[in-house]
PDB file of N, CA and C in Angstrom:
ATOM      1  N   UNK A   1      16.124   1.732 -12.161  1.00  0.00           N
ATOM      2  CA  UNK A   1      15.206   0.666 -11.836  1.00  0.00           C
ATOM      3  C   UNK A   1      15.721  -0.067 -10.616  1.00  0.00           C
ATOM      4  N   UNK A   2      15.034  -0.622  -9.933  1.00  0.00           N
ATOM      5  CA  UNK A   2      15.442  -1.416  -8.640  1.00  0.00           C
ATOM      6  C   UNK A   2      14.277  -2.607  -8.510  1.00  0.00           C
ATOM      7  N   UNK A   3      14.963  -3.410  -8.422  1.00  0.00           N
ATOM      8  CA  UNK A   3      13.555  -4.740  -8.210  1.00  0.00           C
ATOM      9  C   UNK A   3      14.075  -5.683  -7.525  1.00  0.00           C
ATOM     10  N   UNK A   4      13.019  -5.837  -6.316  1.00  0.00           N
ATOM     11  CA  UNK A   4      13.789  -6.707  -5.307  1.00  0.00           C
ATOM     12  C   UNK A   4      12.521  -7.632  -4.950  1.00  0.00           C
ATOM     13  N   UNK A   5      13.575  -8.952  -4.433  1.00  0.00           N
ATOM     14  CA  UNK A   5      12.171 -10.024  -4.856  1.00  0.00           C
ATOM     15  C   UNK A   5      12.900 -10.982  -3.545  1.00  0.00           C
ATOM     16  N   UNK A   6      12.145 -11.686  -2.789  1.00  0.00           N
ATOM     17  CA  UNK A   6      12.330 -11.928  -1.383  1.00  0.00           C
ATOM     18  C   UNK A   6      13.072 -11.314  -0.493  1.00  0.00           C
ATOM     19  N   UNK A   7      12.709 -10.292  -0.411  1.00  0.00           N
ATOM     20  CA  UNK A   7      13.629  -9.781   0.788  1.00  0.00           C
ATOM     21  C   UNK A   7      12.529  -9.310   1.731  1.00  0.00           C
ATOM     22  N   UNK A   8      12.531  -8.459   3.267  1.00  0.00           N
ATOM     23  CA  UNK A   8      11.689  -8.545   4.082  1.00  0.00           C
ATOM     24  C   UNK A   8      12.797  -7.058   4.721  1.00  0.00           C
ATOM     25  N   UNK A   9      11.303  -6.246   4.817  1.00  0.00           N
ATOM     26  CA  UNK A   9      11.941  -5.112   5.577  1.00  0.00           C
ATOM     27  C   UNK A   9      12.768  -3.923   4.948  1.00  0.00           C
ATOM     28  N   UNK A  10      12.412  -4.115   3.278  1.00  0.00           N
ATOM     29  CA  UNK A  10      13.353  -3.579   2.725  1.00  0.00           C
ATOM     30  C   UNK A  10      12.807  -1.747   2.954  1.00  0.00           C
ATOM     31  N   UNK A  11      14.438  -0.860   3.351  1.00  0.00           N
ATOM     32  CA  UNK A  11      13.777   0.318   4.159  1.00  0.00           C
ATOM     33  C   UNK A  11      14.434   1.117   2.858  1.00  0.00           C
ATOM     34  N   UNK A  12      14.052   1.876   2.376  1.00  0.00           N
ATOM     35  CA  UNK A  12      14.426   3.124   1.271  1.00  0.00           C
ATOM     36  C   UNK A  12      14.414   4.578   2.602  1.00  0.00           C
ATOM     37  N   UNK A  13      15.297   5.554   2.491  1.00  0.00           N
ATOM     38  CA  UNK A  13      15.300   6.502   3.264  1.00  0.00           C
ATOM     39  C   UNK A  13      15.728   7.476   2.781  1.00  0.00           C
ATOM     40  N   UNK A  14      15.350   9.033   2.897  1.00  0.00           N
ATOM     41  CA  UNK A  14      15.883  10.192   2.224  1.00  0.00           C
ATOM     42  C   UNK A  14      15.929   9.995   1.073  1.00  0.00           C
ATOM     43  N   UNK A  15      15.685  10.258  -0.088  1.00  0.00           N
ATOM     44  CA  UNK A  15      16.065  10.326  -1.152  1.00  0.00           C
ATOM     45  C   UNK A  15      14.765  10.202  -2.225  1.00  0.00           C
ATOM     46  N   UNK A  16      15.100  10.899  -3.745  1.00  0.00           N
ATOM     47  CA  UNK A  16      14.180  10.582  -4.473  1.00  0.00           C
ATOM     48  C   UNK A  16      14.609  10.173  -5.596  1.00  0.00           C
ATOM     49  N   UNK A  17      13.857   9.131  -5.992  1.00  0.00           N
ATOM     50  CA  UNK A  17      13.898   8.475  -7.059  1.00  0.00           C
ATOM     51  C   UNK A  17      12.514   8.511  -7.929  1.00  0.00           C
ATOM     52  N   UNK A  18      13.089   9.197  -9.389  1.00  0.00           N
ATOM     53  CA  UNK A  18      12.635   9.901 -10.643  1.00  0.00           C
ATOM     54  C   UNK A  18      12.221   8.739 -11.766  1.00  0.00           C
ATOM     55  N   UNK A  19      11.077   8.801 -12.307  1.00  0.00           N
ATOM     56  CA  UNK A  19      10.682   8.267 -13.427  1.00  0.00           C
ATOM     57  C   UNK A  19      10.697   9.047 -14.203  1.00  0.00           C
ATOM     58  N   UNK A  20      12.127   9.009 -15.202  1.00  0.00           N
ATOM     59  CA  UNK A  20      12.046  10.112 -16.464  1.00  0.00           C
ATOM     60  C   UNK A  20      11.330   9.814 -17.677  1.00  0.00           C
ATOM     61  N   UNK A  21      11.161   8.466 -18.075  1.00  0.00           N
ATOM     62  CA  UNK A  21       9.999   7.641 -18.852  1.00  0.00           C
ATOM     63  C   UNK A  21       8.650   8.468 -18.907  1.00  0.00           C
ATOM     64  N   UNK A  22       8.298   8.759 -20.062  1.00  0.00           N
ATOM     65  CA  UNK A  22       7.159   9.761 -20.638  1.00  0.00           C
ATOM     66  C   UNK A  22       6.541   8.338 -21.975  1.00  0.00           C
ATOM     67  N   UNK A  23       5.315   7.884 -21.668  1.00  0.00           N
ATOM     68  CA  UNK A  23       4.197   7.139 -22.621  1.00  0.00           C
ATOM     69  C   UNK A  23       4.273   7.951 -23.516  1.00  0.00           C
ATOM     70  N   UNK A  24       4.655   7.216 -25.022  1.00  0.00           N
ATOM     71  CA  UNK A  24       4.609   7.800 -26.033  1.00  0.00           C
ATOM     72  C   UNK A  24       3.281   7.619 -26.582  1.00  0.00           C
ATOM     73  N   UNK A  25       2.596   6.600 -26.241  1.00  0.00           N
ATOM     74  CA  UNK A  25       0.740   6.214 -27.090  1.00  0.00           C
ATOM     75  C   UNK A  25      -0.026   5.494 -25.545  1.00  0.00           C
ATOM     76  N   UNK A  26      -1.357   6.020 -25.968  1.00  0.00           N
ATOM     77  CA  UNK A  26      -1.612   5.254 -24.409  1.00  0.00           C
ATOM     78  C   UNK A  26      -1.602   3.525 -24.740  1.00  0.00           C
ATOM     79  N   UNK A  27      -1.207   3.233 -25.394  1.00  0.00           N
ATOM     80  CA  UNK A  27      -1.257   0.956 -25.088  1.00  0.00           C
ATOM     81  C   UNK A  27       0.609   0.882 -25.380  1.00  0.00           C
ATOM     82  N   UNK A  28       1.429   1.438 -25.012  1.00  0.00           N
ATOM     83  CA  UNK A  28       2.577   0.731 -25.912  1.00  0.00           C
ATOM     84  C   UNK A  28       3.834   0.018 -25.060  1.00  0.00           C
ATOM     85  N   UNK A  29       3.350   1.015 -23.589  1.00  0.00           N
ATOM     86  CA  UNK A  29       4.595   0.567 -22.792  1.00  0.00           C
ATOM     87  C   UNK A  29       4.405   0.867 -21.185  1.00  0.00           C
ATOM     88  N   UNK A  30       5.407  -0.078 -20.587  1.00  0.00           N
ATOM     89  CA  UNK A  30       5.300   0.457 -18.960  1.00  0.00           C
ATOM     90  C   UNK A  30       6.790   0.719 -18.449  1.00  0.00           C
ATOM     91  N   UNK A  31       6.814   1.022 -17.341  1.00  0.00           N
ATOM     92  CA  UNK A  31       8.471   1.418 -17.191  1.00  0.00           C
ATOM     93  C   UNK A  31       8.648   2.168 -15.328  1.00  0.00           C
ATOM     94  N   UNK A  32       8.743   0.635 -14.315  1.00  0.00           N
ATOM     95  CA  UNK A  32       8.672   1.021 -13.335  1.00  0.00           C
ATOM     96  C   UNK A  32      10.118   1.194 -13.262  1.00  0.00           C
ATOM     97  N   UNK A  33      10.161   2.145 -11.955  1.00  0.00           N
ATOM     98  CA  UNK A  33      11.392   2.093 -11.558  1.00  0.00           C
ATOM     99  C   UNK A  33      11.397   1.767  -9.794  1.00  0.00           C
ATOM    100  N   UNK A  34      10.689   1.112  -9.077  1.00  0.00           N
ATOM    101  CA  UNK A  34       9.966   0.654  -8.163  1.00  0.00           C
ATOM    102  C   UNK A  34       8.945  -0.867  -8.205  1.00  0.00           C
ATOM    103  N   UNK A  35       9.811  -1.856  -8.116  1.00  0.00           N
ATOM    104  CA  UNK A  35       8.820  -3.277  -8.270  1.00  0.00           C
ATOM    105  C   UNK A  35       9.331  -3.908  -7.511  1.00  0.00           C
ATOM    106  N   UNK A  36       8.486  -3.988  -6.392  1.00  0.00           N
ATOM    107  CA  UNK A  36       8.590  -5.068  -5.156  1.00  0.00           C
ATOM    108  C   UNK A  36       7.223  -5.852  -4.877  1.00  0.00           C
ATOM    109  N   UNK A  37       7.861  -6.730  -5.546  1.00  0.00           N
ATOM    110  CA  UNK A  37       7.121  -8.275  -5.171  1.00  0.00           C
ATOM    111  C   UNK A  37       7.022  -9.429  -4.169  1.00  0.00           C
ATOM    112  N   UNK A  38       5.857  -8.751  -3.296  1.00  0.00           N
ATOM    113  CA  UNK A  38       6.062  -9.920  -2.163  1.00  0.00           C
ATOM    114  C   UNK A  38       5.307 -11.245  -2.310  1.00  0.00           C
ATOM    115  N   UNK A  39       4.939 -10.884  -3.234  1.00  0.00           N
ATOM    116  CA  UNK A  39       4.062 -12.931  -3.291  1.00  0.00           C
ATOM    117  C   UNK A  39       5.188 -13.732  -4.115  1.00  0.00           C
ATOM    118  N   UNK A  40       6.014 -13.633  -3.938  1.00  0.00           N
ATOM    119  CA  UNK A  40       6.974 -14.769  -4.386  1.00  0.00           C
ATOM    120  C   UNK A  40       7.519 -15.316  -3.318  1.00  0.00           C
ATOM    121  N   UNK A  41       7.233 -14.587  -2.262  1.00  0.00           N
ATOM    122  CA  UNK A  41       8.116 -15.308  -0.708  1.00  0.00           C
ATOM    123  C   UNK A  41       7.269 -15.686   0.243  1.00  0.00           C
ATOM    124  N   UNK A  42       7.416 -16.827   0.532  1.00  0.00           N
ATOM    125  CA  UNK A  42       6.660 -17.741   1.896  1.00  0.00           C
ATOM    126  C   UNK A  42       6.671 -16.908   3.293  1.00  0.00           C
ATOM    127  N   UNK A  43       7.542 -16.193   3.216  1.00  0.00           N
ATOM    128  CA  UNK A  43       7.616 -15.174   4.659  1.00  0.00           C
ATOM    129  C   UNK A  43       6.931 -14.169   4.596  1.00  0.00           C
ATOM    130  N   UNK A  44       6.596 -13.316   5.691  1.00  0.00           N
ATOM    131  CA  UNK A  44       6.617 -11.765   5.452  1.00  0.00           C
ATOM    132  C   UNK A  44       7.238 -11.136   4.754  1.00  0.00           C
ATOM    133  N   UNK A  45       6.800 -10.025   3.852  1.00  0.00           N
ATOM    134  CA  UNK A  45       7.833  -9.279   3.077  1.00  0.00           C
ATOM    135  C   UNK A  45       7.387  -7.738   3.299  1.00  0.00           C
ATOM    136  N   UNK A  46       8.399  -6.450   3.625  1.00  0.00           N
ATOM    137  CA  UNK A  46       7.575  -5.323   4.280  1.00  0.00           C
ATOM    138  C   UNK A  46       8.411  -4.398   3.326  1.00  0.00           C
ATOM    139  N   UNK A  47       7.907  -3.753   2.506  1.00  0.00           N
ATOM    140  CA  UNK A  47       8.609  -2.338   2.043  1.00  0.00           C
ATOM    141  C   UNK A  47       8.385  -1.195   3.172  1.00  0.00           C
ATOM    142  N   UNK A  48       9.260  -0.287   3.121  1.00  0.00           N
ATOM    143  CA  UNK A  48       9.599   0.719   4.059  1.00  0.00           C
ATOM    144  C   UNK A  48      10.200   1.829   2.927  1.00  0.00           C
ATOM    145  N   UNK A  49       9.427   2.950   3.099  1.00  0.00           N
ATOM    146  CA  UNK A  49       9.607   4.080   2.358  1.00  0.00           C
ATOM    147  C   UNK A  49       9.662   5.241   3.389  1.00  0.00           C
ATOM    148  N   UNK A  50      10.678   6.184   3.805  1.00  0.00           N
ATOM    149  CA  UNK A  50      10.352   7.177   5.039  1.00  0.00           C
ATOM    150  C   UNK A  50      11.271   8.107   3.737  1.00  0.00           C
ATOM    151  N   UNK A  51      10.566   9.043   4.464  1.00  0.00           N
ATOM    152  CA  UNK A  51      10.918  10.603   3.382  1.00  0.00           C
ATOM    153  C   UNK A  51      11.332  10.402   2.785  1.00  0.00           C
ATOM    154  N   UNK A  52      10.866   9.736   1.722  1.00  0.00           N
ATOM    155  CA  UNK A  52      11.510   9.806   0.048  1.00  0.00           C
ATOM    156  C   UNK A  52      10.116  10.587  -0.566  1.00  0.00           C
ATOM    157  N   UNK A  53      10.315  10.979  -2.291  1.00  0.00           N
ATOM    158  CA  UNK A  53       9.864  11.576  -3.245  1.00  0.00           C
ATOM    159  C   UNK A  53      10.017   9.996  -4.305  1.00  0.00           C
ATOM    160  N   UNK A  54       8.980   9.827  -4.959  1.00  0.00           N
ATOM    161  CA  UNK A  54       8.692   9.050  -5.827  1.00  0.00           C
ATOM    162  C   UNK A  54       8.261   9.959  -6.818  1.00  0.00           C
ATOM    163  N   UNK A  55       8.613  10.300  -8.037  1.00  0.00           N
ATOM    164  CA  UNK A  55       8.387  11.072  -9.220  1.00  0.00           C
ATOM    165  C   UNK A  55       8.101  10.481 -10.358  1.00  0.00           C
ATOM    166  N   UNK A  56       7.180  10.779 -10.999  1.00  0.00           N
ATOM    167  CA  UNK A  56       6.830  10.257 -12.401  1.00  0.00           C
ATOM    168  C   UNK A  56       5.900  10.346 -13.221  1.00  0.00           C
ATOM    169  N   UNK A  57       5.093  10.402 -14.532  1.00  0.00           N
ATOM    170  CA  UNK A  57       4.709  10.245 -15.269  1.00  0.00           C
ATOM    171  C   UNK A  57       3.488   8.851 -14.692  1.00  0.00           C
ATOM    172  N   UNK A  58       3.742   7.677 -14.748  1.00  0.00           N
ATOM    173  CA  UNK A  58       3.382   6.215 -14.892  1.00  0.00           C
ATOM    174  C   UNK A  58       3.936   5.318 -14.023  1.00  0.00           C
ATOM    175  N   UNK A  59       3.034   4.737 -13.564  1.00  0.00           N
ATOM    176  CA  UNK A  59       4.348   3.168 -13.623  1.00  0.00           C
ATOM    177  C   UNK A  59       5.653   3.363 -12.275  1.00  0.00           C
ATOM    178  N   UNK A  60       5.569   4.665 -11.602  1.00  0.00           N
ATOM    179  CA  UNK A  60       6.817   4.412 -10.690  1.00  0.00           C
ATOM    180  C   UNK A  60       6.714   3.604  -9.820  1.00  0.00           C
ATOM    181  N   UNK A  61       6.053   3.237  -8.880  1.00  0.00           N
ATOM    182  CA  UNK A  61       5.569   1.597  -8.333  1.00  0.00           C
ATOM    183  C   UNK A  61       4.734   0.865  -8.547  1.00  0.00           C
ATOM    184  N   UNK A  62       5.464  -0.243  -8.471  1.00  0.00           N
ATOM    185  CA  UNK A  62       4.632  -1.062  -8.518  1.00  0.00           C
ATOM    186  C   UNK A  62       4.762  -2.629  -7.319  1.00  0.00           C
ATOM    187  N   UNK A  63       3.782  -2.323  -6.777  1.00  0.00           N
ATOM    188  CA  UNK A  63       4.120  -3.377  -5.448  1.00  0.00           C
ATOM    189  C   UNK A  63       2.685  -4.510  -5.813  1.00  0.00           C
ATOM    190  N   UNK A  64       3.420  -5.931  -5.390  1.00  0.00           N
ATOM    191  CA  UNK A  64       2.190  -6.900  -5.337  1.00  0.00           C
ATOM    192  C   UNK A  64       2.324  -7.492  -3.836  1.00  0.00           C
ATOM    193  N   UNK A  65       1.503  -7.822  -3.591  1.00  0.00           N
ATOM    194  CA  UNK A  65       1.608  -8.967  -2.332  1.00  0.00           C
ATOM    195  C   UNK A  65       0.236  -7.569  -1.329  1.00  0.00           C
ATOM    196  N   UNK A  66       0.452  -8.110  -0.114  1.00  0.00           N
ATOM    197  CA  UNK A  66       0.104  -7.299   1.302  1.00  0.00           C
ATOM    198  C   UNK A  66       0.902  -6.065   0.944  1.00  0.00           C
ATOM    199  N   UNK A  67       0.156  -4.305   1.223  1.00  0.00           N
ATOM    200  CA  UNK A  67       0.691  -3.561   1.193  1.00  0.00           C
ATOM    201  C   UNK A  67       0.281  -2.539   2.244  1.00  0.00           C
ATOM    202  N   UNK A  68       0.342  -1.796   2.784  1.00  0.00           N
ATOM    203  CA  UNK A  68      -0.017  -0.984   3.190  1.00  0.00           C
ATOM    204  C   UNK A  68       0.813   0.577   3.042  1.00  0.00           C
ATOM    205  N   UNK A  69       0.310   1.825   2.954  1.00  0.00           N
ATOM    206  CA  UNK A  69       0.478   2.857   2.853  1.00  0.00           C
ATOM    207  C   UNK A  69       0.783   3.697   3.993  1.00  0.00           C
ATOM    208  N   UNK A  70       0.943   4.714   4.339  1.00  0.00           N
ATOM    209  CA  UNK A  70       1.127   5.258   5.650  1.00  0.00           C
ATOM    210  C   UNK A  70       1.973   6.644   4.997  1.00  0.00           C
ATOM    211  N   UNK A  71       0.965   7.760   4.982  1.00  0.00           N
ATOM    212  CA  UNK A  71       1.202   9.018   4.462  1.00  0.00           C
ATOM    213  C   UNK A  71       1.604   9.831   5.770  1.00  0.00           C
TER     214      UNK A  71
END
């Protein structure tokens, strides 16, 4: 799990990070391993993802605030 909460610019690079977490019933549970929250900070806040693999089942991010994508 990684959860980062005011920071700005945060850059992830190479690498993948796995959601081994499998829903046992569909209402019972969540289980990010990716939660970056930018509406808690008065500034800009920018996630940065370059060639990584995000893997999972559910639930591997979860971002709030301004986001944008870029495949």
């Amino acid at each position: 799990m990684l959860l980062v909460e005011g920071s700005d610019l945060l850059t992830l690079r190479n690498f993948t990070l796995e959601n081994p977490h499998q829903r046992s019933t569909l209402y019972d549970n969540q289980a990010e391993t990716v939660y970056f929250n930018t509406s808690t900070t008065a500034a800009a806040a920018r996630f940065v993802g370059r060639e990584m693999n995000f893997l999972g089942q559910q639930d591997t991010i979860q971002l709030k605030g301004s986001v944008a994508y870029r495949c």
